[in-house]
N, C-alpha and C. Protein backbone atom coordinates (compact mmCIF):
# COMPACT_ATOMS: atom_id res chain seq x y z
N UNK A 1 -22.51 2.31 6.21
CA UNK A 1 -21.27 2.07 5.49
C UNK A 1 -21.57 2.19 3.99
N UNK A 2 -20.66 3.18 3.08
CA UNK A 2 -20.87 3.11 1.90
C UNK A 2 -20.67 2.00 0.94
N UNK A 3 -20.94 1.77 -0.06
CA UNK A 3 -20.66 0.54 -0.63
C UNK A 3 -19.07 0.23 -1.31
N UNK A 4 -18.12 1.40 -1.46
CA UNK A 4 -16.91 1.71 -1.56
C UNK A 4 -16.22 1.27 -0.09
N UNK A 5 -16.31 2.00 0.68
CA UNK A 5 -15.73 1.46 2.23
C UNK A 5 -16.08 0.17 2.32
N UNK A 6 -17.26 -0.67 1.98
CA UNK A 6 -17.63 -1.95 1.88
C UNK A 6 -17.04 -2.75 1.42
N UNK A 7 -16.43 -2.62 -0.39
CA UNK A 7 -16.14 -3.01 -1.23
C UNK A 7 -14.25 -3.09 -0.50
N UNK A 8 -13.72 -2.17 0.17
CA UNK A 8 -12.66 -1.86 0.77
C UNK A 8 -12.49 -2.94 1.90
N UNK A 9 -13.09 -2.78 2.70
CA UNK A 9 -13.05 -3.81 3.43
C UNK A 9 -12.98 -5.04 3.72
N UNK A 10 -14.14 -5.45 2.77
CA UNK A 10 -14.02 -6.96 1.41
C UNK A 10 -12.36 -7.35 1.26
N UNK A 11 -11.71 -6.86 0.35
CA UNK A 11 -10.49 -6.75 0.15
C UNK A 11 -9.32 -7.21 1.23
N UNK A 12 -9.58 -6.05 2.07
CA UNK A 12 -8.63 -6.37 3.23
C UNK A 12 -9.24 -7.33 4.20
N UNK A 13 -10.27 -7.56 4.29
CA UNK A 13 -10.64 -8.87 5.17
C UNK A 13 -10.18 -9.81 4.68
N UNK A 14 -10.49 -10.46 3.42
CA UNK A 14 -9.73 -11.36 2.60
C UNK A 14 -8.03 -11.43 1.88
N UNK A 15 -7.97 -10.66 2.63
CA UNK A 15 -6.23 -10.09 2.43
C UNK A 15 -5.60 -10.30 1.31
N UNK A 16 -6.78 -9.60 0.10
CA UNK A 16 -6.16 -9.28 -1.15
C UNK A 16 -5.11 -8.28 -1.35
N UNK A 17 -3.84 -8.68 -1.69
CA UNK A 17 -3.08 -6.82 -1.73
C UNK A 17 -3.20 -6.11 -2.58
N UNK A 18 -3.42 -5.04 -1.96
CA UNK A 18 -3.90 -4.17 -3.55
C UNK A 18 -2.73 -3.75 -5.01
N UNK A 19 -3.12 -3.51 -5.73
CA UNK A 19 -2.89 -3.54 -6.84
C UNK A 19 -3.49 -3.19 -7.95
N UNK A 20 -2.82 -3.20 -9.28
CA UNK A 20 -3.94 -3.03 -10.45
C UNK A 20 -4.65 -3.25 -10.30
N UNK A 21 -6.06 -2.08 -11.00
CA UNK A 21 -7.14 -3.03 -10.56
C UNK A 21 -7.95 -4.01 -9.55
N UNK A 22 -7.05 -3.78 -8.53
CA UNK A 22 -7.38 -3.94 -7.47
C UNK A 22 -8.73 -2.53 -6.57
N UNK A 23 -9.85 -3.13 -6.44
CA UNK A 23 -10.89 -2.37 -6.16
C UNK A 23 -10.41 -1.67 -4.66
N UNK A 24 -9.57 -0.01 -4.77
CA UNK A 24 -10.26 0.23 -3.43
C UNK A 24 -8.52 0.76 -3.44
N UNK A 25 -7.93 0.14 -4.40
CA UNK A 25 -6.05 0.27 -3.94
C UNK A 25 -6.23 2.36 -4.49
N UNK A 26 -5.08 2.70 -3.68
CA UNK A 26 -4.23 3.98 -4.33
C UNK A 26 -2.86 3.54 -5.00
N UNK A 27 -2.54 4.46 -5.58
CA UNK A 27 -1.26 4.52 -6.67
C UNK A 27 -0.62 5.46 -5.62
N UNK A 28 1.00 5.20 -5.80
CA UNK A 28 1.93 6.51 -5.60
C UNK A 28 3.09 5.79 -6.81
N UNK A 29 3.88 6.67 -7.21
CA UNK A 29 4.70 6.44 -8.28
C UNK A 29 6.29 6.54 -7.69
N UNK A 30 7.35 5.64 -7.47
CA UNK A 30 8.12 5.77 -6.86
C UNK A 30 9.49 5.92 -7.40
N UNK A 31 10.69 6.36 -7.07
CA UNK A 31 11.62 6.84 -7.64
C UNK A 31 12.70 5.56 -7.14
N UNK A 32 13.92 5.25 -7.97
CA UNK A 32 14.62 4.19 -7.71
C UNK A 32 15.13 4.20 -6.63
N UNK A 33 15.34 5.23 -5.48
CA UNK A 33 15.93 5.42 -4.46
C UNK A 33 14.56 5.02 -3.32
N UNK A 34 13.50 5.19 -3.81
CA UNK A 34 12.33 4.95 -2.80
C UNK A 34 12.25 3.90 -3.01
N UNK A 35 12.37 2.93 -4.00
CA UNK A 35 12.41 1.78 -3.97
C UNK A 35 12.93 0.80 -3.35
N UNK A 36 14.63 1.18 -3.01
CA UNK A 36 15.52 0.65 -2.63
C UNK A 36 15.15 0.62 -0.98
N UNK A 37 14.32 1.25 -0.55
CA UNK A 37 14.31 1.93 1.23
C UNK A 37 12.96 0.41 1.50
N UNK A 38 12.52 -0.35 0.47
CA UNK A 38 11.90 -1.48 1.08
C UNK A 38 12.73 -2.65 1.37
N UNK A 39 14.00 -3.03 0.64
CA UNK A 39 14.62 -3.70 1.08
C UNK A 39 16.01 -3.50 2.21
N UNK A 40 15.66 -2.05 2.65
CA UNK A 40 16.40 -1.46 3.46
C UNK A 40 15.90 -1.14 5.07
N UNK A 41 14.61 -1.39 4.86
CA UNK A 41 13.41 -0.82 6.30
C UNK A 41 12.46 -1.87 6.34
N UNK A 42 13.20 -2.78 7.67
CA UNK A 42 12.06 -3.98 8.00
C UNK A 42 10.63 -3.26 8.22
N UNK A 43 10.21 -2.04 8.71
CA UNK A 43 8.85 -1.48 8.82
C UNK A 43 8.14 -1.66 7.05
N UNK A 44 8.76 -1.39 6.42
CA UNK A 44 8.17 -1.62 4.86
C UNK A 44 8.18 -2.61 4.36
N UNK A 45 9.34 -3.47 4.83
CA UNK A 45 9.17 -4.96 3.91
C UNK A 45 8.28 -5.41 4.47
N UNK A 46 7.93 -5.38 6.02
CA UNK A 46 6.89 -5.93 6.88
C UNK A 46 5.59 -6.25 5.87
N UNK A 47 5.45 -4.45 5.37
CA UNK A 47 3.90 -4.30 4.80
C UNK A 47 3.89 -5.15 3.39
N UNK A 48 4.93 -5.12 2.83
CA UNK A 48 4.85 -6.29 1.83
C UNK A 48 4.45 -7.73 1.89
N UNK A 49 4.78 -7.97 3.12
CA UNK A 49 5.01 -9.44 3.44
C UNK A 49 3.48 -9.75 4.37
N UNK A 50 2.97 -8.30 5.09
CA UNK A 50 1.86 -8.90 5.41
C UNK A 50 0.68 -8.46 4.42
N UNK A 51 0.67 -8.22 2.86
CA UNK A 51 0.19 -8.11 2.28
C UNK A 51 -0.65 -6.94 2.30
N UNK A 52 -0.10 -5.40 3.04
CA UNK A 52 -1.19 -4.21 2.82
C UNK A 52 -0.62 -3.63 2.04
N UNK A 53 0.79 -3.62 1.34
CA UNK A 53 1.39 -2.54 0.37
C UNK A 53 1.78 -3.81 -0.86
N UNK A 54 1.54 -3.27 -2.24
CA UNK A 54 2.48 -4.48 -2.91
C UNK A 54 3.31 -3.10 -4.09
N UNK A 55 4.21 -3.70 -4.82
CA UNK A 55 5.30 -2.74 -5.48
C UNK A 55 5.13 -3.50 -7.01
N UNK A 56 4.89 -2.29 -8.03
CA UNK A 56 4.80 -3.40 -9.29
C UNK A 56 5.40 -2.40 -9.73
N UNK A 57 6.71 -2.57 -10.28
CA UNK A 57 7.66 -1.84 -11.25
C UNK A 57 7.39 -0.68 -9.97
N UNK A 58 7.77 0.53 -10.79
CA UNK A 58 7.93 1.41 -10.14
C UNK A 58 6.12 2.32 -9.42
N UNK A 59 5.22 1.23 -9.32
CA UNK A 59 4.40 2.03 -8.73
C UNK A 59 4.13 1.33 -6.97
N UNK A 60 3.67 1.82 -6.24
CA UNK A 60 3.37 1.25 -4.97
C UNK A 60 2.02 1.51 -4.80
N UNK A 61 1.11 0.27 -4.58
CA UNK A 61 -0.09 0.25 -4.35
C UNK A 61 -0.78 0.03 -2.82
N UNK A 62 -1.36 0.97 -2.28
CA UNK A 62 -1.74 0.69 -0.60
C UNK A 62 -3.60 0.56 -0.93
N UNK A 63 -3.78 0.37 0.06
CA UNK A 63 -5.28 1.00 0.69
C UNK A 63 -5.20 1.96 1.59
N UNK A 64 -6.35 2.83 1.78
CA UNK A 64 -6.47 3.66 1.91
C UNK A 64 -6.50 3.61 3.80
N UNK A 65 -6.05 3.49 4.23
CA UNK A 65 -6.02 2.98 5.77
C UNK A 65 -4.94 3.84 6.63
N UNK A 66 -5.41 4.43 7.66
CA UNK A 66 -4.99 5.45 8.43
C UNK A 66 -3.12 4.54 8.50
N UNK A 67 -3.33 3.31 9.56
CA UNK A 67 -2.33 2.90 9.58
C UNK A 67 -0.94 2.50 8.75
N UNK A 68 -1.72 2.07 7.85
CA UNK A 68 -0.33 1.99 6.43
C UNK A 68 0.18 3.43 5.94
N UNK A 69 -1.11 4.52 5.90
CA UNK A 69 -0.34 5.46 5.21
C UNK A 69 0.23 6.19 6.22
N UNK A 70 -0.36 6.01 7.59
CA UNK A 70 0.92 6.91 9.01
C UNK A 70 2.56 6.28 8.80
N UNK A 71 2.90 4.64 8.62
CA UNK A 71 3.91 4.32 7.99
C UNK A 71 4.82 4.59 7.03
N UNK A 72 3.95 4.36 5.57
CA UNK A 72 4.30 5.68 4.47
C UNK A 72 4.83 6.53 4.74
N UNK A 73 4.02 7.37 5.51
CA UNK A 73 4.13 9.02 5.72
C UNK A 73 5.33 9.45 6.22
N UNK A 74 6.23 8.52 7.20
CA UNK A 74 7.35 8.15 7.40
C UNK A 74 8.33 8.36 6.86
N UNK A 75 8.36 7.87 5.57
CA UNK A 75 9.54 7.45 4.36
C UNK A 75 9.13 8.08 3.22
N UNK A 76 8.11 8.87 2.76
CA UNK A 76 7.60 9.38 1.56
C UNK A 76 6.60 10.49 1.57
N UNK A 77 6.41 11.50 0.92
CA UNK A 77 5.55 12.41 1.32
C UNK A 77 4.18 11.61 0.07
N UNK A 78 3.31 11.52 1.11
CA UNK A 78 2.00 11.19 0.97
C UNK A 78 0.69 12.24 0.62
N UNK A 79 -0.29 12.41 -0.23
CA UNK A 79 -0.75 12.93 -0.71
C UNK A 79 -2.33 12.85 0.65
């Protein structure tokens, strides 16, 4: 295990949500209409509430995890 996947794991074991500066988070930059689709789609508020996605102003911060971004991938085109 690399020390990045390590450092990742850390994180989500301790169910930090990512964020600024948060070691290990991705950025996507979201538009006011993508915004609106978290308080519109219990599948997304879910991830808020169980702490793998968090929303600060207009950016959305995940980890890098097959499962959250198959969700994402859903509602947003994902990189």
């Amino acid at each position: 295990m690399s020390i990045k996947s390590y450092l990742d794991f850390l994180n989500e074991s301790i169910n930090i949500p990512p964020g600024p500066g948060i070691e290990g988070s991705l950025l996507k930059n979201l538009s006011e209409d993508e915004i609106s689709l978290f308080s519109e789609e219990p599948l997304l508020s879910n991830l808020i509430s169980s702490l793998k996605i968090s929303i600060v102003g207009d950016e959305l911060y995940y980890y890098n995890d097959k499962d959250i971004i198959d969700v994402l991938s859903q509602y947003f085109t994902m990189k």
